[in-house]
PDB file of N, CA and C in Angstrom:
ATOM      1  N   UNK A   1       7.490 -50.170   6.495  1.00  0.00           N
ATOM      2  CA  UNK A   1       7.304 -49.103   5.527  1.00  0.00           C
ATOM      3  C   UNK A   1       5.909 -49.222   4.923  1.00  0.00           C
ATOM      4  N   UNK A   2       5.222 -47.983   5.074  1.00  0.00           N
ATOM      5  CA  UNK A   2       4.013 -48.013   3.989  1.00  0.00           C
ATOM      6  C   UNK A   2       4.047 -48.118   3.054  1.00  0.00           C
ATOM      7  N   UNK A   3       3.388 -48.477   2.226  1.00  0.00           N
ATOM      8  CA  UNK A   3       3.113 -48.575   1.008  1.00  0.00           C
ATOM      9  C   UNK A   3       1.994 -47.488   0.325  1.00  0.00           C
ATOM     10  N   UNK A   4       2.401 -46.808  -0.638  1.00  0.00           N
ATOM     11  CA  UNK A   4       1.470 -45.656  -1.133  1.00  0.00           C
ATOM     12  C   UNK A   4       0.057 -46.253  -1.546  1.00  0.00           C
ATOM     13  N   UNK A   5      -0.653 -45.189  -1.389  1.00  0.00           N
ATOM     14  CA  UNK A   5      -1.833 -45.484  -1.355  1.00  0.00           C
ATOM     15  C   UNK A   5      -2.064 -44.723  -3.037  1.00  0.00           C
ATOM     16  N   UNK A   6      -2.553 -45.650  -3.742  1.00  0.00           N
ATOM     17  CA  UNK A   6      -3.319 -45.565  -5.208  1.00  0.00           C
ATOM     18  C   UNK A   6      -3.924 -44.446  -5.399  1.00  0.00           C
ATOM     19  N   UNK A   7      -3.530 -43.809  -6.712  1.00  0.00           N
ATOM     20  CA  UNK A   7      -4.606 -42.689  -6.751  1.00  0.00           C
ATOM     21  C   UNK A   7      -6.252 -42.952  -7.808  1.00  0.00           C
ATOM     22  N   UNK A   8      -6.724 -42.539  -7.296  1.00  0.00           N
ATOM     23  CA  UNK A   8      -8.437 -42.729  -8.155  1.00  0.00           C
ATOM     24  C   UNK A   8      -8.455 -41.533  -9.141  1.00  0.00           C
ATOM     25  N   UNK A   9      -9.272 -42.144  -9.804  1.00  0.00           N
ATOM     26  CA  UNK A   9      -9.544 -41.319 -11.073  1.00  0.00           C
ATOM     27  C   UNK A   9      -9.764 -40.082 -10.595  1.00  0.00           C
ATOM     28  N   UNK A  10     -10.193 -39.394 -10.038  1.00  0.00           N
ATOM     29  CA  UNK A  10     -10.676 -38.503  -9.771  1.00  0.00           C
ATOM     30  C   UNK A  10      -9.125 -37.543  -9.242  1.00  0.00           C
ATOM     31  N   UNK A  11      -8.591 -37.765  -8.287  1.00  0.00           N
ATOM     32  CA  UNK A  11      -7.574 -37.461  -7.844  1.00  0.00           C
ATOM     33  C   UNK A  11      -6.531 -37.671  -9.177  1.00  0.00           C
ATOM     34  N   UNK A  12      -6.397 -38.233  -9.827  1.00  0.00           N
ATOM     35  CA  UNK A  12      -5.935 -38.365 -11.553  1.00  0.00           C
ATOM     36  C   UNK A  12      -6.026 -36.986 -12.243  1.00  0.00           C
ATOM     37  N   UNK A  13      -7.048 -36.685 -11.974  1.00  0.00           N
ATOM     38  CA  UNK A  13      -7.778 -35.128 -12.509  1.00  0.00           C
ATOM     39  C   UNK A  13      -7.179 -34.693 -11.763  1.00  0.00           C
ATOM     40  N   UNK A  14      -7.452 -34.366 -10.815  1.00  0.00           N
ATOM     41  CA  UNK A  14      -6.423 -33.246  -9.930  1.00  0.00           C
ATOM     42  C   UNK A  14      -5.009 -32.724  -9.958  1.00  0.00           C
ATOM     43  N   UNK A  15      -4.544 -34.071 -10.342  1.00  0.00           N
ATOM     44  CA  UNK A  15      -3.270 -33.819 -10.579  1.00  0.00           C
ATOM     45  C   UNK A  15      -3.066 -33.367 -12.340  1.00  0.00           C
ATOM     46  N   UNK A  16      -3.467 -33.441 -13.036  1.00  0.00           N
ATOM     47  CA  UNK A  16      -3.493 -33.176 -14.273  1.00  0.00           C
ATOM     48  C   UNK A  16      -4.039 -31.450 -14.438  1.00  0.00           C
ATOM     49  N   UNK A  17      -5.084 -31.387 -13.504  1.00  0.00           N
ATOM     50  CA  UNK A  17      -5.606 -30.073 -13.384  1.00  0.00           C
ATOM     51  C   UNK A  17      -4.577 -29.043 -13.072  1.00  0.00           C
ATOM     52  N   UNK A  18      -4.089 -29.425 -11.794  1.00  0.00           N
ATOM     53  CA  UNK A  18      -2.735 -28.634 -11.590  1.00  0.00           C
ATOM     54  C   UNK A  18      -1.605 -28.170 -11.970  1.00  0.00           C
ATOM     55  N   UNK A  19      -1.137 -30.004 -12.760  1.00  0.00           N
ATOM     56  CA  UNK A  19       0.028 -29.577 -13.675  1.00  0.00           C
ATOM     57  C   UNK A  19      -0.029 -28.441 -15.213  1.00  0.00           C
ATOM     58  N   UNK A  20      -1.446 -28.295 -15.484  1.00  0.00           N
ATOM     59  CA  UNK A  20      -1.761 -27.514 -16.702  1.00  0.00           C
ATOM     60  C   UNK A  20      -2.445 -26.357 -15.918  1.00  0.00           C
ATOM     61  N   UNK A  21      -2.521 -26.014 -14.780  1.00  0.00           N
ATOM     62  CA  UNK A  21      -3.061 -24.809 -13.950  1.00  0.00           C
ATOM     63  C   UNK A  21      -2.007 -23.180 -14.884  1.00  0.00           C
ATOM     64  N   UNK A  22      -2.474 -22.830 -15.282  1.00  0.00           N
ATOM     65  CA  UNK A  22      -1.684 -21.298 -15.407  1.00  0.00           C
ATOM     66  C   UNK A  22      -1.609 -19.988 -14.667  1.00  0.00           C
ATOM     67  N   UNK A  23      -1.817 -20.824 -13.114  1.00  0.00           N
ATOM     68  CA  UNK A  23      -2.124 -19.402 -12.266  1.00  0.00           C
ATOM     69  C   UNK A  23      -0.266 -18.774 -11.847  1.00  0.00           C
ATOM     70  N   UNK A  24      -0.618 -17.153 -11.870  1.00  0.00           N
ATOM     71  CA  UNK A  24       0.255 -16.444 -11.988  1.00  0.00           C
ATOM     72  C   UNK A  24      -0.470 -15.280 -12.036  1.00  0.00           C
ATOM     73  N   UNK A  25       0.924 -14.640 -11.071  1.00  0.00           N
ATOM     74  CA  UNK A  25       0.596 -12.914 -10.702  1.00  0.00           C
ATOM     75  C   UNK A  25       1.551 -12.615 -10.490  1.00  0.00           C
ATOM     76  N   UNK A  26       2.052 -11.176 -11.462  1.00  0.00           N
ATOM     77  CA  UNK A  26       3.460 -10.636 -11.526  1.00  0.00           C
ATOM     78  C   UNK A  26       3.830  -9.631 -10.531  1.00  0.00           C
ATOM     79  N   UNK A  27       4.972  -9.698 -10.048  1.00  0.00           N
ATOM     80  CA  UNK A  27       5.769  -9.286  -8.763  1.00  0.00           C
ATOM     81  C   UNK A  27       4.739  -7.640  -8.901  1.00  0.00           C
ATOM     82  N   UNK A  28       4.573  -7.183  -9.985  1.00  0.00           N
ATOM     83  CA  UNK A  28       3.953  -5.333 -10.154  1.00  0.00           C
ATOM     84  C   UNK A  28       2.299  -5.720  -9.616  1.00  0.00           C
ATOM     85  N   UNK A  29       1.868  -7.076 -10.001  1.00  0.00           N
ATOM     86  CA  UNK A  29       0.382  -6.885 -10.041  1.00  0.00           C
ATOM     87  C   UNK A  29       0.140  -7.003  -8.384  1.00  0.00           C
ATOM     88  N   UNK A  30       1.350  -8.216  -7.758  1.00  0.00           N
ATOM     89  CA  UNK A  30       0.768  -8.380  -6.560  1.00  0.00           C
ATOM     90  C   UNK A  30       1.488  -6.699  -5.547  1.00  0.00           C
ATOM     91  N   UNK A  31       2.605  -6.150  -6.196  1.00  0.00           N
ATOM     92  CA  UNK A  31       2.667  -5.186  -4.847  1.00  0.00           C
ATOM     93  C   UNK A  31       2.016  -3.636  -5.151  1.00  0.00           C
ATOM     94  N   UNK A  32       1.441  -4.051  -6.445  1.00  0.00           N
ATOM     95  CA  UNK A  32      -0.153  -3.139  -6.552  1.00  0.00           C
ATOM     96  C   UNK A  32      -1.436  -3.524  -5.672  1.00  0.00           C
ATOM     97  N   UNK A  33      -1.561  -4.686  -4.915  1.00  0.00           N
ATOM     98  CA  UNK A  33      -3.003  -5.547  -4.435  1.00  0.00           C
ATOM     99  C   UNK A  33      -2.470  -4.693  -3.195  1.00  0.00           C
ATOM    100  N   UNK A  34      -0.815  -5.491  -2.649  1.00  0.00           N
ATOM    101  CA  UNK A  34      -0.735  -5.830  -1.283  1.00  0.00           C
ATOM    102  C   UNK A  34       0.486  -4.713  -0.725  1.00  0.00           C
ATOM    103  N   UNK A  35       0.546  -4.078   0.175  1.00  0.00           N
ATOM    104  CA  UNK A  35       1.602  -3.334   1.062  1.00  0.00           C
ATOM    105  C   UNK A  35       2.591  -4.290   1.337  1.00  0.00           C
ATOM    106  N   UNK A  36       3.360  -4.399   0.296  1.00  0.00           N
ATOM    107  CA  UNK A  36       4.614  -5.783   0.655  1.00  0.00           C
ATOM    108  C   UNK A  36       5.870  -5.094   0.818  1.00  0.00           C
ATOM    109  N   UNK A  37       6.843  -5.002   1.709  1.00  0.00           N
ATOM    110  CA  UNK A  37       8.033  -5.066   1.022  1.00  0.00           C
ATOM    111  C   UNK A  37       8.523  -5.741   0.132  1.00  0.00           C
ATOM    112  N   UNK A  38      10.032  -5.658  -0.398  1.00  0.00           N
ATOM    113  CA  UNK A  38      10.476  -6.384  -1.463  1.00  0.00           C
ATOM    114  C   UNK A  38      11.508  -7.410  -0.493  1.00  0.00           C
ATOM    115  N   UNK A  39      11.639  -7.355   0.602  1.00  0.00           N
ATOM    116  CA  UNK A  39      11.532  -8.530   1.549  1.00  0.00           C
ATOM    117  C   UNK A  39      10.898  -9.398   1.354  1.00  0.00           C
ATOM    118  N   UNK A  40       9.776  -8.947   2.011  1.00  0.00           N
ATOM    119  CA  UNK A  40       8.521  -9.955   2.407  1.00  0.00           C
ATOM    120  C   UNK A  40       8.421 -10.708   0.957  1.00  0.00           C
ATOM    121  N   UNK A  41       8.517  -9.992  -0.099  1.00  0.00           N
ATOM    122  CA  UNK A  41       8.262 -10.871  -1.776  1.00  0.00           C
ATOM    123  C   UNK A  41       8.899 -11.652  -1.955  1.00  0.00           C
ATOM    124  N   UNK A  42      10.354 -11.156  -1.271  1.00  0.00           N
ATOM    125  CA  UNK A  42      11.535 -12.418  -1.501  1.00  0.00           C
ATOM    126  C   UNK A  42      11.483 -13.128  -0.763  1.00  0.00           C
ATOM    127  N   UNK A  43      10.211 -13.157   0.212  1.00  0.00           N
ATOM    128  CA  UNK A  43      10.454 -14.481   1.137  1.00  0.00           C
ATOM    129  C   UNK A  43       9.409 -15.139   0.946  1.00  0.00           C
ATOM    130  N   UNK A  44       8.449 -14.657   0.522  1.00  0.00           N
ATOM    131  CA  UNK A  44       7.332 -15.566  -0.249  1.00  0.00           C
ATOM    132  C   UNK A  44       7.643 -16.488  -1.297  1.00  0.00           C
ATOM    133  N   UNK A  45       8.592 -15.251  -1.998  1.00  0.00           N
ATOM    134  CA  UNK A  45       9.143 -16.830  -3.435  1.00  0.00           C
ATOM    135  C   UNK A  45      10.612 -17.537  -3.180  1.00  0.00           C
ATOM    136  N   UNK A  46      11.020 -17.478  -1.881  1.00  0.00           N
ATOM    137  CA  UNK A  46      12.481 -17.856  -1.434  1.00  0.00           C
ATOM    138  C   UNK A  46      12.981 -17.911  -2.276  1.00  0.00           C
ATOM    139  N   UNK A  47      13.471 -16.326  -2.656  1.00  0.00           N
ATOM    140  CA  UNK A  47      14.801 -15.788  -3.121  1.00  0.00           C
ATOM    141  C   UNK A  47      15.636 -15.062  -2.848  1.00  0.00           C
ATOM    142  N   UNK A  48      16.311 -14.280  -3.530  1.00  0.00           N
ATOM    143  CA  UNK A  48      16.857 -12.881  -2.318  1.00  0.00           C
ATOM    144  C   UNK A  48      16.140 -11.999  -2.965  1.00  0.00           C
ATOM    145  N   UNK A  49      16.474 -10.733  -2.156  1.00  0.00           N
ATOM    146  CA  UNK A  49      15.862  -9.729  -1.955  1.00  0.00           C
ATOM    147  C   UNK A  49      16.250  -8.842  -3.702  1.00  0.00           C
ATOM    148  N   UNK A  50      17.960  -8.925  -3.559  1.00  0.00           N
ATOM    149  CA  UNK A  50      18.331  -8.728  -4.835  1.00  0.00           C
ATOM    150  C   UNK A  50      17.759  -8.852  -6.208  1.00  0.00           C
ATOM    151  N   UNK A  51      17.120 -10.559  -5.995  1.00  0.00           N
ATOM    152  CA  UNK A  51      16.303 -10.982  -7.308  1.00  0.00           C
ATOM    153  C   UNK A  51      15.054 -10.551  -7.744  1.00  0.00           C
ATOM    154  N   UNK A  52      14.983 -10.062  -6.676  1.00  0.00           N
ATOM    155  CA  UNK A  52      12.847  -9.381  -6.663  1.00  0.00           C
ATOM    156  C   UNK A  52      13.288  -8.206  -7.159  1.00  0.00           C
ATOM    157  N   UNK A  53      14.645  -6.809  -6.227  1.00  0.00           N
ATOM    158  CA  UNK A  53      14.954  -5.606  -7.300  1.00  0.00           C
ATOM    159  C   UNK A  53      14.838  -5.974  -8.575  1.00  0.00           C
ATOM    160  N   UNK A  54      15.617  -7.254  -9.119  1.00  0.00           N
ATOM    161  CA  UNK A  54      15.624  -7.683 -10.691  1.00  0.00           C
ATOM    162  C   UNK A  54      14.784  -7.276 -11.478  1.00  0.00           C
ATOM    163  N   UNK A  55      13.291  -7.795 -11.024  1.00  0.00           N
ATOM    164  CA  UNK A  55      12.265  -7.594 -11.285  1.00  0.00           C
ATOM    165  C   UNK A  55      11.747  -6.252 -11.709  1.00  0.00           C
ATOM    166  N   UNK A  56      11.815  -5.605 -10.818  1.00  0.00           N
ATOM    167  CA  UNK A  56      11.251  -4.157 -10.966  1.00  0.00           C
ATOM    168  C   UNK A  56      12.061  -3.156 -11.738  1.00  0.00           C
ATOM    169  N   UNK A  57      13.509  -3.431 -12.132  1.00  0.00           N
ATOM    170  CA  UNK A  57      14.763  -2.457 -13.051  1.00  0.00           C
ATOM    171  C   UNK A  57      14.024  -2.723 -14.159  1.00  0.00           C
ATOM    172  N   UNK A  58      14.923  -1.782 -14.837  1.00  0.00           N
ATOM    173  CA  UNK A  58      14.723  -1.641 -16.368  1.00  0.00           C
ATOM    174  C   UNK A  58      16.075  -1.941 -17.214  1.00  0.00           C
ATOM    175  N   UNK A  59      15.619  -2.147 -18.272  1.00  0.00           N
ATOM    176  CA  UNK A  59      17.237  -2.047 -18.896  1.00  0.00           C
ATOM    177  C   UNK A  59      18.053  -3.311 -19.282  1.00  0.00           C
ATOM    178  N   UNK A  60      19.148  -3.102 -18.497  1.00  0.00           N
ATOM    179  CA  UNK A  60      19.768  -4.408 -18.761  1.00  0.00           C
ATOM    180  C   UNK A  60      19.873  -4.865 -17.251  1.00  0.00           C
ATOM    181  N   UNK A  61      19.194  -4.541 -16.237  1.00  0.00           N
ATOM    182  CA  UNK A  61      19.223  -4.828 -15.441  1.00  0.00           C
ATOM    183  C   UNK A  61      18.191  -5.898 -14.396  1.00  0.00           C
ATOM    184  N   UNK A  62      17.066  -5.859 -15.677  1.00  0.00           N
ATOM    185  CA  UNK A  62      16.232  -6.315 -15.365  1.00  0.00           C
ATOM    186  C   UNK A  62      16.053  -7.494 -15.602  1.00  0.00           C
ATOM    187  N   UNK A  63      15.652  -8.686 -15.166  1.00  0.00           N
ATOM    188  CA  UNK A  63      15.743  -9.977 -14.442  1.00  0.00           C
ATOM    189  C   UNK A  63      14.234 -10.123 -14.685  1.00  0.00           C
ATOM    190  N   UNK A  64      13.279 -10.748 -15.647  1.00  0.00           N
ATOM    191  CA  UNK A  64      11.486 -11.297 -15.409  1.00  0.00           C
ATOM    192  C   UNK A  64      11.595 -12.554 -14.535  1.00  0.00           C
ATOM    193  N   UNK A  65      10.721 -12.548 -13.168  1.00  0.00           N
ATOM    194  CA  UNK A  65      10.331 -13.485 -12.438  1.00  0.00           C
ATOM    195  C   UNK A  65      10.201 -14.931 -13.334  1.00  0.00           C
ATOM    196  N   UNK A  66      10.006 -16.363 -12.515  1.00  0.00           N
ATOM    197  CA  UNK A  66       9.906 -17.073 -13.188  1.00  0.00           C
ATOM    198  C   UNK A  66       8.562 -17.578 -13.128  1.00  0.00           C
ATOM    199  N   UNK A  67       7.861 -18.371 -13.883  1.00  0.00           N
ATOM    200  CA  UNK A  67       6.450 -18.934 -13.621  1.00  0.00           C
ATOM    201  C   UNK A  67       6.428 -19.550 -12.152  1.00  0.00           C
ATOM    202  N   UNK A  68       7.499 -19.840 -11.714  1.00  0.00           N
ATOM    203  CA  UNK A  68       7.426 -21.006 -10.026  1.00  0.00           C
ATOM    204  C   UNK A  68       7.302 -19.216  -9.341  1.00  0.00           C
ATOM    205  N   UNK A  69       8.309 -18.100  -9.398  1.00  0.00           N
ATOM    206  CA  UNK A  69       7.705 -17.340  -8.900  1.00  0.00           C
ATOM    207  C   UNK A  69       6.398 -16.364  -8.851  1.00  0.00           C
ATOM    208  N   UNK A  70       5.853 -16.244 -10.113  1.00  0.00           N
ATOM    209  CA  UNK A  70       4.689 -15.976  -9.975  1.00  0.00           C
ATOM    210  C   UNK A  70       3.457 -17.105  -9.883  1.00  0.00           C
ATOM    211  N   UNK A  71       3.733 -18.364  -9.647  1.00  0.00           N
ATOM    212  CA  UNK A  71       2.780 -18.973  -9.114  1.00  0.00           C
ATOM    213  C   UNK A  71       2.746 -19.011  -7.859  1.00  0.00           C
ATOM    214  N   UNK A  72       3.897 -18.764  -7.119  1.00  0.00           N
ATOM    215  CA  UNK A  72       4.601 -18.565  -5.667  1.00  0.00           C
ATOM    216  C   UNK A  72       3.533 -17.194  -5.075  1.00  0.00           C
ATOM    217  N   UNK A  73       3.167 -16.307  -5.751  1.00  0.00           N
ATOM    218  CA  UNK A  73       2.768 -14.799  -5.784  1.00  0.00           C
ATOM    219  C   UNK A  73       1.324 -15.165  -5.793  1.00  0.00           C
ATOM    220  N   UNK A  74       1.043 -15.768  -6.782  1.00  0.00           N
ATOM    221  CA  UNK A  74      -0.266 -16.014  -7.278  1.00  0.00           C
ATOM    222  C   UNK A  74      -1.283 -16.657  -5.801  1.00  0.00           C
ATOM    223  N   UNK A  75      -0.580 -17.763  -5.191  1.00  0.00           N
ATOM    224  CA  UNK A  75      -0.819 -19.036  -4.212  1.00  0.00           C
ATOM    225  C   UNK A  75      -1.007 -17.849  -2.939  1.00  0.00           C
ATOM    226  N   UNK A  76       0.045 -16.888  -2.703  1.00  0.00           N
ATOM    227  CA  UNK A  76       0.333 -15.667  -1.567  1.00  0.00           C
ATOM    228  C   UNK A  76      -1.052 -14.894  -1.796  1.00  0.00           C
ATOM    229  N   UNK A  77      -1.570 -14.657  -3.088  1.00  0.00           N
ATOM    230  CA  UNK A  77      -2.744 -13.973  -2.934  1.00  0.00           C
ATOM    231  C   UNK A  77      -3.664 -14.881  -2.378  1.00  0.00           C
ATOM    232  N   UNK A  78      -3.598 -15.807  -3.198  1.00  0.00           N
ATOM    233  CA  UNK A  78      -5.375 -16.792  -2.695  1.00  0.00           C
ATOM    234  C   UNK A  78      -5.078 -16.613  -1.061  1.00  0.00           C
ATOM    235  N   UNK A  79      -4.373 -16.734  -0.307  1.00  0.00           N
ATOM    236  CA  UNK A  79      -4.055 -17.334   0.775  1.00  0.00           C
ATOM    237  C   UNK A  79      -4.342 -16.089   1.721  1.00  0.00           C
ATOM    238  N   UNK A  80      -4.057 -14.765   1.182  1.00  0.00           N
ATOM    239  CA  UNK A  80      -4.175 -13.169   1.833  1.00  0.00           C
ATOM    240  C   UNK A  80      -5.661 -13.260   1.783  1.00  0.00           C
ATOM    241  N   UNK A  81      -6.478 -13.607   0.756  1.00  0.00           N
ATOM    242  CA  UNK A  81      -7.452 -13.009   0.170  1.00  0.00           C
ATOM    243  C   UNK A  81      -8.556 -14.148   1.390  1.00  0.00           C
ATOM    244  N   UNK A  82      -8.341 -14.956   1.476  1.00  0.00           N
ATOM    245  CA  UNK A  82      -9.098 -16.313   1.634  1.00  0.00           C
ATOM    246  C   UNK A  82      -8.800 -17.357   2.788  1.00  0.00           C
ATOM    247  N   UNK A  83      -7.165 -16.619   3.041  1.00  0.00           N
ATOM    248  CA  UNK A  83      -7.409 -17.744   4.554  1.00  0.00           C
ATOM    249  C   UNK A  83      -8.050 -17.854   5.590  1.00  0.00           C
ATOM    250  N   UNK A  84      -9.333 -16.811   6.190  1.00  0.00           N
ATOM    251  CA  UNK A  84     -10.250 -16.593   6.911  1.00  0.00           C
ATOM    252  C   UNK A  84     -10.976 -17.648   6.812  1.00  0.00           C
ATOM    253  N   UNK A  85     -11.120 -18.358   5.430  1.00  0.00           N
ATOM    254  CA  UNK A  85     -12.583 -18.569   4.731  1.00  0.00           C
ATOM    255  C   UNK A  85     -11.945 -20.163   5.326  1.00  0.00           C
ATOM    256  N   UNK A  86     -10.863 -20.478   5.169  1.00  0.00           N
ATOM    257  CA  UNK A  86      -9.972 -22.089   5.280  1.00  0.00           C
ATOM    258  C   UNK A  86     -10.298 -22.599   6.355  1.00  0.00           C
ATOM    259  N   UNK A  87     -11.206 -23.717   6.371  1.00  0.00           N
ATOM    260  CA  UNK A  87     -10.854 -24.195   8.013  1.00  0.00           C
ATOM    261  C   UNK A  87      -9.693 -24.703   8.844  1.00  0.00           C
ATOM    262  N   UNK A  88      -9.988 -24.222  10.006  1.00  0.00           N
ATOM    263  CA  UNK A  88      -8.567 -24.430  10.282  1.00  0.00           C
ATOM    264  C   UNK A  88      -7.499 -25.262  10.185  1.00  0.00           C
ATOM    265  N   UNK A  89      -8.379 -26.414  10.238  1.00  0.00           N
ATOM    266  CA  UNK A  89      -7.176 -27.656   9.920  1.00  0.00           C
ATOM    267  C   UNK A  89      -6.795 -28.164   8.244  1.00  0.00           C
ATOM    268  N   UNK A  90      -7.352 -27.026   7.817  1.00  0.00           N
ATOM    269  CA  UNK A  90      -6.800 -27.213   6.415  1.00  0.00           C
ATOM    270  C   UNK A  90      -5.478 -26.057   6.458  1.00  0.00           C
ATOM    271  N   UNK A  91      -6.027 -25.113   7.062  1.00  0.00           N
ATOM    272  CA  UNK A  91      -4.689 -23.840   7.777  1.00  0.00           C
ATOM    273  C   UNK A  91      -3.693 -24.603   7.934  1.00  0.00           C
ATOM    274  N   UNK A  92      -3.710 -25.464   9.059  1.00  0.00           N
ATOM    275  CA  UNK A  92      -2.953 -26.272   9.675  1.00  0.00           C
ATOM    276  C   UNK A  92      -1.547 -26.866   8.747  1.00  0.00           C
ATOM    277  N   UNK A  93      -2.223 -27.509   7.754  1.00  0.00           N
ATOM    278  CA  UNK A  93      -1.936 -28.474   6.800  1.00  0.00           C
ATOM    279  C   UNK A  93      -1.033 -27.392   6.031  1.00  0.00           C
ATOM    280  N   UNK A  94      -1.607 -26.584   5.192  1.00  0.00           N
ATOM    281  CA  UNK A  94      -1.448 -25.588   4.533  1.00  0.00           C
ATOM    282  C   UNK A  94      -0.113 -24.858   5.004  1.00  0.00           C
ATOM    283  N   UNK A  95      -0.406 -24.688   6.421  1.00  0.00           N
ATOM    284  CA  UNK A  95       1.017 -23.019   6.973  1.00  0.00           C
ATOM    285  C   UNK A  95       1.038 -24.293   8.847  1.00  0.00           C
ATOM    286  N   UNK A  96       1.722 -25.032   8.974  1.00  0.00           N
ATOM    287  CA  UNK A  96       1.989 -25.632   9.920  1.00  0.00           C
ATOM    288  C   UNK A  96       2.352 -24.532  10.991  1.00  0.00           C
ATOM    289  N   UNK A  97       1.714 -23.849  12.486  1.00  0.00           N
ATOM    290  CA  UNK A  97       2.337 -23.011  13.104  1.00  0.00           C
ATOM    291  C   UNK A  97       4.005 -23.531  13.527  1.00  0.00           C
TER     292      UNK A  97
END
């Protein structure tokens, strides 16, 4: 068995950076950007399809996404916007074919 490898200060930051990261984009902002179904949304933030309608009702019917799903949304944009730019073996890493 390995044994984990130590994190450095620096990588310390990273992880601190992340855990206080506030990125988020709401189910309206991203299927204003992107031609999504409400499929495809629910499979970006693996939920059902049902829970994403949630989203978009009014009333008492309506259900607000959670921060894991709009960071889920948020991560789907960088990734639309920018995976060209990724080299590939960060692709790789990232979306395993």
């Amino acid at each position: 068995m390995n044994t984990p490898r130590r994190l450095r200060q620096n990588e310390l930051g990273l992880i601190q950076r992340f855990a206080n990261c506030q990125l988020g984009m709401t189910p309206r902002e991203f299927e204003a950007k992107w031609d999504v179904t409400r499929a495809q949304m629910a499979a970006l933030c693996n939920c059902s399809v049902a829970n994403v309608k949630r989203w978009f009702e009014q009333g008492e019917n309506f259900s607000p996404p959670t921060k894991y799903h709009m960071r889920y949304l948020a991560l789907a944009d960088i990734f639309l916007e920018s995976f060209d730019e990724i080299p590939e073996q960060l692709q790789q890493r990232i979306c395993p074919s």
